[in-house]
PDB file of N, CA and C in Angstrom:
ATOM      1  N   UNK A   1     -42.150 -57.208  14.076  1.00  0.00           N
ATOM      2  CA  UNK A   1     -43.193 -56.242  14.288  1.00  0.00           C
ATOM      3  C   UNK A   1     -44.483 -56.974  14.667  1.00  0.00           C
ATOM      4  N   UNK A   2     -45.258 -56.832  15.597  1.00  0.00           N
ATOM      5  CA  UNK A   2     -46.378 -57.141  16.263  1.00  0.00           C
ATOM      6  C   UNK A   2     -47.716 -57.026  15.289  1.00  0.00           C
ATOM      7  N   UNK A   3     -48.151 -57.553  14.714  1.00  0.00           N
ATOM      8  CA  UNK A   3     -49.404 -57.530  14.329  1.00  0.00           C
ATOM      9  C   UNK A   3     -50.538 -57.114  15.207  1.00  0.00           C
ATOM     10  N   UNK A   4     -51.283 -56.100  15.099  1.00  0.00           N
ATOM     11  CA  UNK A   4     -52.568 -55.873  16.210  1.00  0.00           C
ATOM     12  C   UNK A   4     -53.901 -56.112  15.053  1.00  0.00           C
ATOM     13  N   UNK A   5     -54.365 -57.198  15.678  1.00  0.00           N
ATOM     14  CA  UNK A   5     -55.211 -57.603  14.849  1.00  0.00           C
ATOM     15  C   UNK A   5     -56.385 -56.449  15.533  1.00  0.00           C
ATOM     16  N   UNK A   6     -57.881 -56.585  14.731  1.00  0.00           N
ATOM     17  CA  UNK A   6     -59.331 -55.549  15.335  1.00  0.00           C
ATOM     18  C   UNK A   6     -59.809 -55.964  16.246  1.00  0.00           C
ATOM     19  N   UNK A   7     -59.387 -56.013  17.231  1.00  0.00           N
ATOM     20  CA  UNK A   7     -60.264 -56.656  18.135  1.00  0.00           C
ATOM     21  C   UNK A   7     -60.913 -55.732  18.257  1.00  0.00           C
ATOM     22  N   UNK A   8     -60.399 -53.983  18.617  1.00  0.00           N
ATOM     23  CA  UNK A   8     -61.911 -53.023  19.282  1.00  0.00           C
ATOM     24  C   UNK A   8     -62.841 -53.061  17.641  1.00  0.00           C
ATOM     25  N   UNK A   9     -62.649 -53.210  16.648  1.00  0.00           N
ATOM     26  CA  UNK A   9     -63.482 -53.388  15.953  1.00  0.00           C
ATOM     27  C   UNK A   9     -64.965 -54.365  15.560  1.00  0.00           C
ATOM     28  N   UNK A  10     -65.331 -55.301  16.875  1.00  0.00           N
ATOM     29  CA  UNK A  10     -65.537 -56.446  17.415  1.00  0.00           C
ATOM     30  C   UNK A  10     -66.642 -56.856  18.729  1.00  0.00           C
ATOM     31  N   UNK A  11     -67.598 -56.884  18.442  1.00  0.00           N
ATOM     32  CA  UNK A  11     -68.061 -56.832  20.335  1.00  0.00           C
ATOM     33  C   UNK A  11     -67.280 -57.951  20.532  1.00  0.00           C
ATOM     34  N   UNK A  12     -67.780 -57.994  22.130  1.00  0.00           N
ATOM     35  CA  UNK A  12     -67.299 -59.049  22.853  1.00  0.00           C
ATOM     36  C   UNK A  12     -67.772 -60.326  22.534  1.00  0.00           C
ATOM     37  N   UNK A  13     -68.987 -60.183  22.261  1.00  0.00           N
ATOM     38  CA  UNK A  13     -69.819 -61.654  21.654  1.00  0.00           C
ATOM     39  C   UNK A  13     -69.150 -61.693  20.457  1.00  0.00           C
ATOM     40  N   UNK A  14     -69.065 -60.919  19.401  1.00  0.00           N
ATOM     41  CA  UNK A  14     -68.677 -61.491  18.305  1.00  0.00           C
ATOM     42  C   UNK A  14     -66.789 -62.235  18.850  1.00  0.00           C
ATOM     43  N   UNK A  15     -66.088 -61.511  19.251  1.00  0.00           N
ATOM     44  CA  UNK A  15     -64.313 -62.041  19.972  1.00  0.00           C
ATOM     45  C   UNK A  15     -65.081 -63.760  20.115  1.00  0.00           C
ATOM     46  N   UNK A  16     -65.985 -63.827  21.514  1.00  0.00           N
ATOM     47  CA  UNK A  16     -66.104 -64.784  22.295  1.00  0.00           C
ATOM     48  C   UNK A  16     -66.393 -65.923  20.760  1.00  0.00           C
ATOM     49  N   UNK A  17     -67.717 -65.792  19.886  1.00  0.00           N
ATOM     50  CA  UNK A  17     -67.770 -67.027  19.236  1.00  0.00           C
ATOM     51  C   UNK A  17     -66.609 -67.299  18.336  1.00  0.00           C
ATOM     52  N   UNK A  18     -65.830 -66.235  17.760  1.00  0.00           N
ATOM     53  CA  UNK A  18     -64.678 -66.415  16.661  1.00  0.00           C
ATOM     54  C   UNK A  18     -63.644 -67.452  17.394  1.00  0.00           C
ATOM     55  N   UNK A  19     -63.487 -66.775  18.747  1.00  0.00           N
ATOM     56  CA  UNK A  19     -62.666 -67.244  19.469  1.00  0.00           C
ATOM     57  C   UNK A  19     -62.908 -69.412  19.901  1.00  0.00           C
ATOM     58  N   UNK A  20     -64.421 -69.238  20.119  1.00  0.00           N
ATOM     59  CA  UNK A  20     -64.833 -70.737  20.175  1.00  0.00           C
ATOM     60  C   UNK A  20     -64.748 -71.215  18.933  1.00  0.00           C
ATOM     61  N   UNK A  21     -65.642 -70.734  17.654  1.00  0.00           N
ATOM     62  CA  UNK A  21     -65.549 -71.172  16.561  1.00  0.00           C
ATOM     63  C   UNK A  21     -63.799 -72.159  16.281  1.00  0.00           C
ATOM     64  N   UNK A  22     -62.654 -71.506  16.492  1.00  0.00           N
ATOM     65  CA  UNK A  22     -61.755 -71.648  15.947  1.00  0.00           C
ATOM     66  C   UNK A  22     -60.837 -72.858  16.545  1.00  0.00           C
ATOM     67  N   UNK A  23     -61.682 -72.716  18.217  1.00  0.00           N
ATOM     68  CA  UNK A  23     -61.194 -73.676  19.192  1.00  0.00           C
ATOM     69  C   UNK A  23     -61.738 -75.337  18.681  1.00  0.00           C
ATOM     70  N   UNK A  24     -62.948 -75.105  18.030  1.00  0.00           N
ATOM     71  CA  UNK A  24     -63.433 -75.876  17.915  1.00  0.00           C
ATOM     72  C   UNK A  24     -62.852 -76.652  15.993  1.00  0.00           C
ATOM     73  N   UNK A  25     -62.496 -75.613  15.039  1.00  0.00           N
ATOM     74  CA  UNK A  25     -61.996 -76.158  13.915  1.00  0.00           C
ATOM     75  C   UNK A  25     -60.918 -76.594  14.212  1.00  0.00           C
ATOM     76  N   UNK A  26     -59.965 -75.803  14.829  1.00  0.00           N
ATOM     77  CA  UNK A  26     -58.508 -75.794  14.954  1.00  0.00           C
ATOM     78  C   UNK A  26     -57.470 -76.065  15.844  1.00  0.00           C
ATOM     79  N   UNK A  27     -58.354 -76.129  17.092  1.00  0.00           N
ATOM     80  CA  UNK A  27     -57.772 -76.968  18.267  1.00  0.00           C
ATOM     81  C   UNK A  27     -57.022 -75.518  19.310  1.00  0.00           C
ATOM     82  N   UNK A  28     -57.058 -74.368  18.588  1.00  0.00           N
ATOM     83  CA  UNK A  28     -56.770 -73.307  19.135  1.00  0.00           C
ATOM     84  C   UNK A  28     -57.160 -71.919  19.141  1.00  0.00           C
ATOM     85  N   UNK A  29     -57.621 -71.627  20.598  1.00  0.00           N
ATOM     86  CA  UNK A  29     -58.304 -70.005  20.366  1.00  0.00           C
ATOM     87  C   UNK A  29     -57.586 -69.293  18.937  1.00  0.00           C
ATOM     88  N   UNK A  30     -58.584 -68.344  18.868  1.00  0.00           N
ATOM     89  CA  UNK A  30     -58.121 -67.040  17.934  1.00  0.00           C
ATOM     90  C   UNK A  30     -57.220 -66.024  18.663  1.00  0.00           C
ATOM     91  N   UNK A  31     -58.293 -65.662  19.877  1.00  0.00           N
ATOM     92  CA  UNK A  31     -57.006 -64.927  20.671  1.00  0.00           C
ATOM     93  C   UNK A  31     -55.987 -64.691  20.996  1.00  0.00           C
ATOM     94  N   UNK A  32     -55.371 -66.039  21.851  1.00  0.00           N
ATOM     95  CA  UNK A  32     -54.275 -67.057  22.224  1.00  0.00           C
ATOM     96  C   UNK A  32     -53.143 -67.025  21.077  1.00  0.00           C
ATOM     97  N   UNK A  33     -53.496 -67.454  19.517  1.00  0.00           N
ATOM     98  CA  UNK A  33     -53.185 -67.780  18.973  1.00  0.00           C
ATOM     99  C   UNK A  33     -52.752 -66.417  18.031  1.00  0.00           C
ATOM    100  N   UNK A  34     -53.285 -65.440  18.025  1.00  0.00           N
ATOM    101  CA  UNK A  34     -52.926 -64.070  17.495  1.00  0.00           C
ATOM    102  C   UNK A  34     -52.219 -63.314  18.803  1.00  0.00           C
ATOM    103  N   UNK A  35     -52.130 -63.124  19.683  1.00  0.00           N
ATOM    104  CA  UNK A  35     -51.317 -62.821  20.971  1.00  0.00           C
ATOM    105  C   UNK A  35     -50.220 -63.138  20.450  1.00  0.00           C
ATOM    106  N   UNK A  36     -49.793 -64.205  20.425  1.00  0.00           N
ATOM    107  CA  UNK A  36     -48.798 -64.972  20.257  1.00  0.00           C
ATOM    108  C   UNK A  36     -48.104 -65.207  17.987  1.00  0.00           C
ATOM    109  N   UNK A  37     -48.986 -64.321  18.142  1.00  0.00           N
ATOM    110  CA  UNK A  37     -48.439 -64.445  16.539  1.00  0.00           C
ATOM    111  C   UNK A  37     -48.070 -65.831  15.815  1.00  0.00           C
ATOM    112  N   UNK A  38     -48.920 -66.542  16.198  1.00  0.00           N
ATOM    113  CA  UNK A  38     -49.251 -67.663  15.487  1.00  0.00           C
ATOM    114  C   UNK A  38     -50.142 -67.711  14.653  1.00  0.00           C
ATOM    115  N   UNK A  39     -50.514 -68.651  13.801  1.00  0.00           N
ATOM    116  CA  UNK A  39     -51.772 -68.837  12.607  1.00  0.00           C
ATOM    117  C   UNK A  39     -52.797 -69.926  13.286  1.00  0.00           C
ATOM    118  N   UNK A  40     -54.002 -69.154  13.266  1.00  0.00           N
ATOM    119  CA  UNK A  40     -55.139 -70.012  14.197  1.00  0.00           C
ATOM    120  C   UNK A  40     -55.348 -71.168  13.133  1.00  0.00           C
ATOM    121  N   UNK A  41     -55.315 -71.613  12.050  1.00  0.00           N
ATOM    122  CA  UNK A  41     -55.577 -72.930  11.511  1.00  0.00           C
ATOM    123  C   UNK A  41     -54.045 -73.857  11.879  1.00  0.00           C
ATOM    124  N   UNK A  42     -53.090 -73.710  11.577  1.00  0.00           N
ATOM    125  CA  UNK A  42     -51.784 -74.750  11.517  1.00  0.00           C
ATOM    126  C   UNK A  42     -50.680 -74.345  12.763  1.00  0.00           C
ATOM    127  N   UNK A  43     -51.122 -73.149  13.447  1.00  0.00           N
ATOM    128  CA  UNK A  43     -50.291 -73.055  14.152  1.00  0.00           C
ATOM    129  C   UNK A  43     -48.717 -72.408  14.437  1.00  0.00           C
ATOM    130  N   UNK A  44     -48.496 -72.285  12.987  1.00  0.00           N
ATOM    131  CA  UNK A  44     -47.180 -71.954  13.098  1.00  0.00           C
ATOM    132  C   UNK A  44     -47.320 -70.302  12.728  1.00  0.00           C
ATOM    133  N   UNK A  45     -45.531 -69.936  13.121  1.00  0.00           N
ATOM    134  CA  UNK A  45     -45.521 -68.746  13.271  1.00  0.00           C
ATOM    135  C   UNK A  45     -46.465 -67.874  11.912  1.00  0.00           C
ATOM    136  N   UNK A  46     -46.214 -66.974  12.416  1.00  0.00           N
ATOM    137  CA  UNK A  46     -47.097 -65.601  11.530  1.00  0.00           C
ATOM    138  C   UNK A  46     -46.802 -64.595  11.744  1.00  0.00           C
ATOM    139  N   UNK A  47     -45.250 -64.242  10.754  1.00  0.00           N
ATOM    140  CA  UNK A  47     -44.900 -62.841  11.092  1.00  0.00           C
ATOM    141  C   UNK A  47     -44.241 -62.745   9.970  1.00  0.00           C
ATOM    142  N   UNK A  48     -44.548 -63.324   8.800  1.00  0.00           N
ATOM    143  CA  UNK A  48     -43.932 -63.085   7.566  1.00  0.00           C
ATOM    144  C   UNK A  48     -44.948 -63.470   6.536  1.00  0.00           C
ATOM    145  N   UNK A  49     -45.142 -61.959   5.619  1.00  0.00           N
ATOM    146  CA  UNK A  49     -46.571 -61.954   5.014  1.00  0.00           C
ATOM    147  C   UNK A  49     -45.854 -61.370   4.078  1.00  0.00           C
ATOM    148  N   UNK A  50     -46.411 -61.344   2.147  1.00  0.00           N
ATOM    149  CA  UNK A  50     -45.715 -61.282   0.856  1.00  0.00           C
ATOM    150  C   UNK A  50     -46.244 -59.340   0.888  1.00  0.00           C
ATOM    151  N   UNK A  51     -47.309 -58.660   1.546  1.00  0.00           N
ATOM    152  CA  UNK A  51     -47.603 -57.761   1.326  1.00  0.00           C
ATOM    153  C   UNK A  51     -48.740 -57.203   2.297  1.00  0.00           C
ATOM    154  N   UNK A  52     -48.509 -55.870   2.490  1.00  0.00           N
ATOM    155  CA  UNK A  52     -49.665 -55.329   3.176  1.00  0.00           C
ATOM    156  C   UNK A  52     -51.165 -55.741   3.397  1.00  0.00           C
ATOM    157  N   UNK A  53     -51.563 -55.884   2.407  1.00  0.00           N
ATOM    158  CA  UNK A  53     -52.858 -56.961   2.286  1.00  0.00           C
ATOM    159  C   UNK A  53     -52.877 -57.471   3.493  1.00  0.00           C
ATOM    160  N   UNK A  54     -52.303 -58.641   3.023  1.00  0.00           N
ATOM    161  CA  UNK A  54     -51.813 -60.326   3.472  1.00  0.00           C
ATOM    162  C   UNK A  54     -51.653 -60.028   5.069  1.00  0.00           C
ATOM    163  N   UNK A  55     -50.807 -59.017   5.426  1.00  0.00           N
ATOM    164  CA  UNK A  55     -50.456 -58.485   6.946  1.00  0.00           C
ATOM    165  C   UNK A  55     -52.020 -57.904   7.502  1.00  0.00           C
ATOM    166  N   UNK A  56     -52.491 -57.566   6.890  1.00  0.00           N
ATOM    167  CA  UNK A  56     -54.028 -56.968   6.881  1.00  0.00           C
ATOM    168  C   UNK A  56     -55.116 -57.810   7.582  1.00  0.00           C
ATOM    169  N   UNK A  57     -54.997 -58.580   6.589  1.00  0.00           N
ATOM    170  CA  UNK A  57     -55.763 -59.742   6.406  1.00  0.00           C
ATOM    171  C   UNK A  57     -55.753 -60.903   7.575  1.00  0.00           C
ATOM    172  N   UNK A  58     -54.645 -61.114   8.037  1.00  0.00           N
ATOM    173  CA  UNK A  58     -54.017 -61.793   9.230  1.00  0.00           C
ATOM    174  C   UNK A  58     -54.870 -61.130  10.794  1.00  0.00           C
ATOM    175  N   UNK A  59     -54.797 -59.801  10.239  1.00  0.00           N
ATOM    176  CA  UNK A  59     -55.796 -59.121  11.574  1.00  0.00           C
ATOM    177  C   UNK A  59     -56.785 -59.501  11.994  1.00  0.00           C
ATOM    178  N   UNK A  60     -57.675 -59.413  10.305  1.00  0.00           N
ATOM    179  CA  UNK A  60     -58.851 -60.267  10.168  1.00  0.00           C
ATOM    180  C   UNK A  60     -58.999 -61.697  10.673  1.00  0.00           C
ATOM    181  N   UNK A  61     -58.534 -62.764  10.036  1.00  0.00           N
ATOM    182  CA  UNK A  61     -58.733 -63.818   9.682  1.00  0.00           C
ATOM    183  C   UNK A  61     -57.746 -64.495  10.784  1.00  0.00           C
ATOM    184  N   UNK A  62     -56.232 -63.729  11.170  1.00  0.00           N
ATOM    185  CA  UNK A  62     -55.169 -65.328  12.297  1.00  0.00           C
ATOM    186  C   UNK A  62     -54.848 -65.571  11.326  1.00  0.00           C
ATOM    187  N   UNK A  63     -55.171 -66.038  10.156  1.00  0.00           N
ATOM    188  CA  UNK A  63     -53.941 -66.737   8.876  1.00  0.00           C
ATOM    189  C   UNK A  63     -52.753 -66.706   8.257  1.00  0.00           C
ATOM    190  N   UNK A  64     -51.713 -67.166   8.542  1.00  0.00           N
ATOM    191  CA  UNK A  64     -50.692 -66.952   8.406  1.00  0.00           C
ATOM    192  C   UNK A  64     -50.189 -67.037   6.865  1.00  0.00           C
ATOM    193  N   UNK A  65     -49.319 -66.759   6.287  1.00  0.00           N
ATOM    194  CA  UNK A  65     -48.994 -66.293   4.401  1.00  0.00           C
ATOM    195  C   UNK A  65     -49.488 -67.596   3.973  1.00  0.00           C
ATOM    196  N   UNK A  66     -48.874 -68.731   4.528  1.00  0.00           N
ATOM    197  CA  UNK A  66     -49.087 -69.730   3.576  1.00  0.00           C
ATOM    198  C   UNK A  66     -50.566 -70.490   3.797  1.00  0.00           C
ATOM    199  N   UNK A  67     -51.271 -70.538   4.907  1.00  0.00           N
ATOM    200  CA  UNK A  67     -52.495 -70.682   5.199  1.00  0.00           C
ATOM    201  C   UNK A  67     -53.904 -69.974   3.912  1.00  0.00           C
ATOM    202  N   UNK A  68     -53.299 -68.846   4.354  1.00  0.00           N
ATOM    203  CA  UNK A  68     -54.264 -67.402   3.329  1.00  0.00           C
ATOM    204  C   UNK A  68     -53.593 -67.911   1.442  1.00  0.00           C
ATOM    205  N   UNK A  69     -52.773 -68.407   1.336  1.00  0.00           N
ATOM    206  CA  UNK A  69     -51.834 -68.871   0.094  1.00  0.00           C
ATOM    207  C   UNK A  69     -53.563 -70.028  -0.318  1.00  0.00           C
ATOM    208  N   UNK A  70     -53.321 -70.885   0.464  1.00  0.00           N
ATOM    209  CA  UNK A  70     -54.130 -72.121   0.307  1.00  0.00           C
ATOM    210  C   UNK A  70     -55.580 -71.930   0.323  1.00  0.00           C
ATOM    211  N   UNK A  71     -56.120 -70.775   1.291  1.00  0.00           N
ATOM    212  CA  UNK A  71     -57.549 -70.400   0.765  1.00  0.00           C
ATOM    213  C   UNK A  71     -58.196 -69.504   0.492  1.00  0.00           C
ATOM    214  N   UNK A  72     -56.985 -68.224  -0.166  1.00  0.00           N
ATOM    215  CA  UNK A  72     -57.452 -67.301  -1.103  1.00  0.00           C
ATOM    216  C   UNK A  72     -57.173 -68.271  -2.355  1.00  0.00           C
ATOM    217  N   UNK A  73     -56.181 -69.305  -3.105  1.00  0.00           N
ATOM    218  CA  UNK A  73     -56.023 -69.377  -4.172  1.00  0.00           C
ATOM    219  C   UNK A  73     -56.763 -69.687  -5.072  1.00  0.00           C
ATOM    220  N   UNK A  74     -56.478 -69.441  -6.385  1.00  0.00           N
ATOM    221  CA  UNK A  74     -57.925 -69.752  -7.409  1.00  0.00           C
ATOM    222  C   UNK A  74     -57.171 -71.215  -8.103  1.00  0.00           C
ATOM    223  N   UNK A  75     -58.381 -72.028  -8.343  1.00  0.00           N
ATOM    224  CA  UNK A  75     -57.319 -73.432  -8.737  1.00  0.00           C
ATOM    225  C   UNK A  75     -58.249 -73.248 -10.126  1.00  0.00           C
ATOM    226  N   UNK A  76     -57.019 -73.521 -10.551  1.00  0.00           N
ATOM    227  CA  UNK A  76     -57.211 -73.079 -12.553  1.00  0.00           C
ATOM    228  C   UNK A  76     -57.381 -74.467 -12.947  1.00  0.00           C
ATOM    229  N   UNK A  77     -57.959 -75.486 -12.495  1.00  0.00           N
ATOM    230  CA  UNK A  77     -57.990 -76.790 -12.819  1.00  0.00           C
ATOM    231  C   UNK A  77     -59.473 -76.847 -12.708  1.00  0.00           C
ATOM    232  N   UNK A  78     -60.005 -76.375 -12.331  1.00  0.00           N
ATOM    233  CA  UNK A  78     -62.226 -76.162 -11.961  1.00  0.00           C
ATOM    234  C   UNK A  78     -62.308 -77.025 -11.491  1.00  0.00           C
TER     235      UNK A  78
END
């Protein structure tokens, strides 16, 4: 199933810097990289998420389960 992330939720300026922003952390558009149902930080696929949220959230953010795993988590160590 296709993820449609917000883009009309979005001007164009805001798409354009997310889109540089990410080119520039991650070595790959946001766009490009959600088109293609990939995860804009690591790259790999992104089409298997633990819950609605998480599938949600991916709209938002490109982050794929285990990406969003690593920087939603709370580390119980302080």
């Amino acid at each position: 199933m296709k993820i449609e992330y917000r883009k009309n939720m979005k001007t164009a300026e805001m798409e354009n810097m997310l889109d540089d922003m990410t080119k520039e952390l991650f070595g790959r558009g946001r766009k490009v990289a959600m088109d293609n149902q990939m995860c804009v930080m690591c790259g790999n696929d992104a089409n298997h998420f633990t819950d609605e949220l998480s599938r949600r959230e991916y709209g938002i953010s490109g982050m794929c389960q285990s990406c969003q795993d690593g920087v939603f988590s709370v580390d119980s160590q302080g």
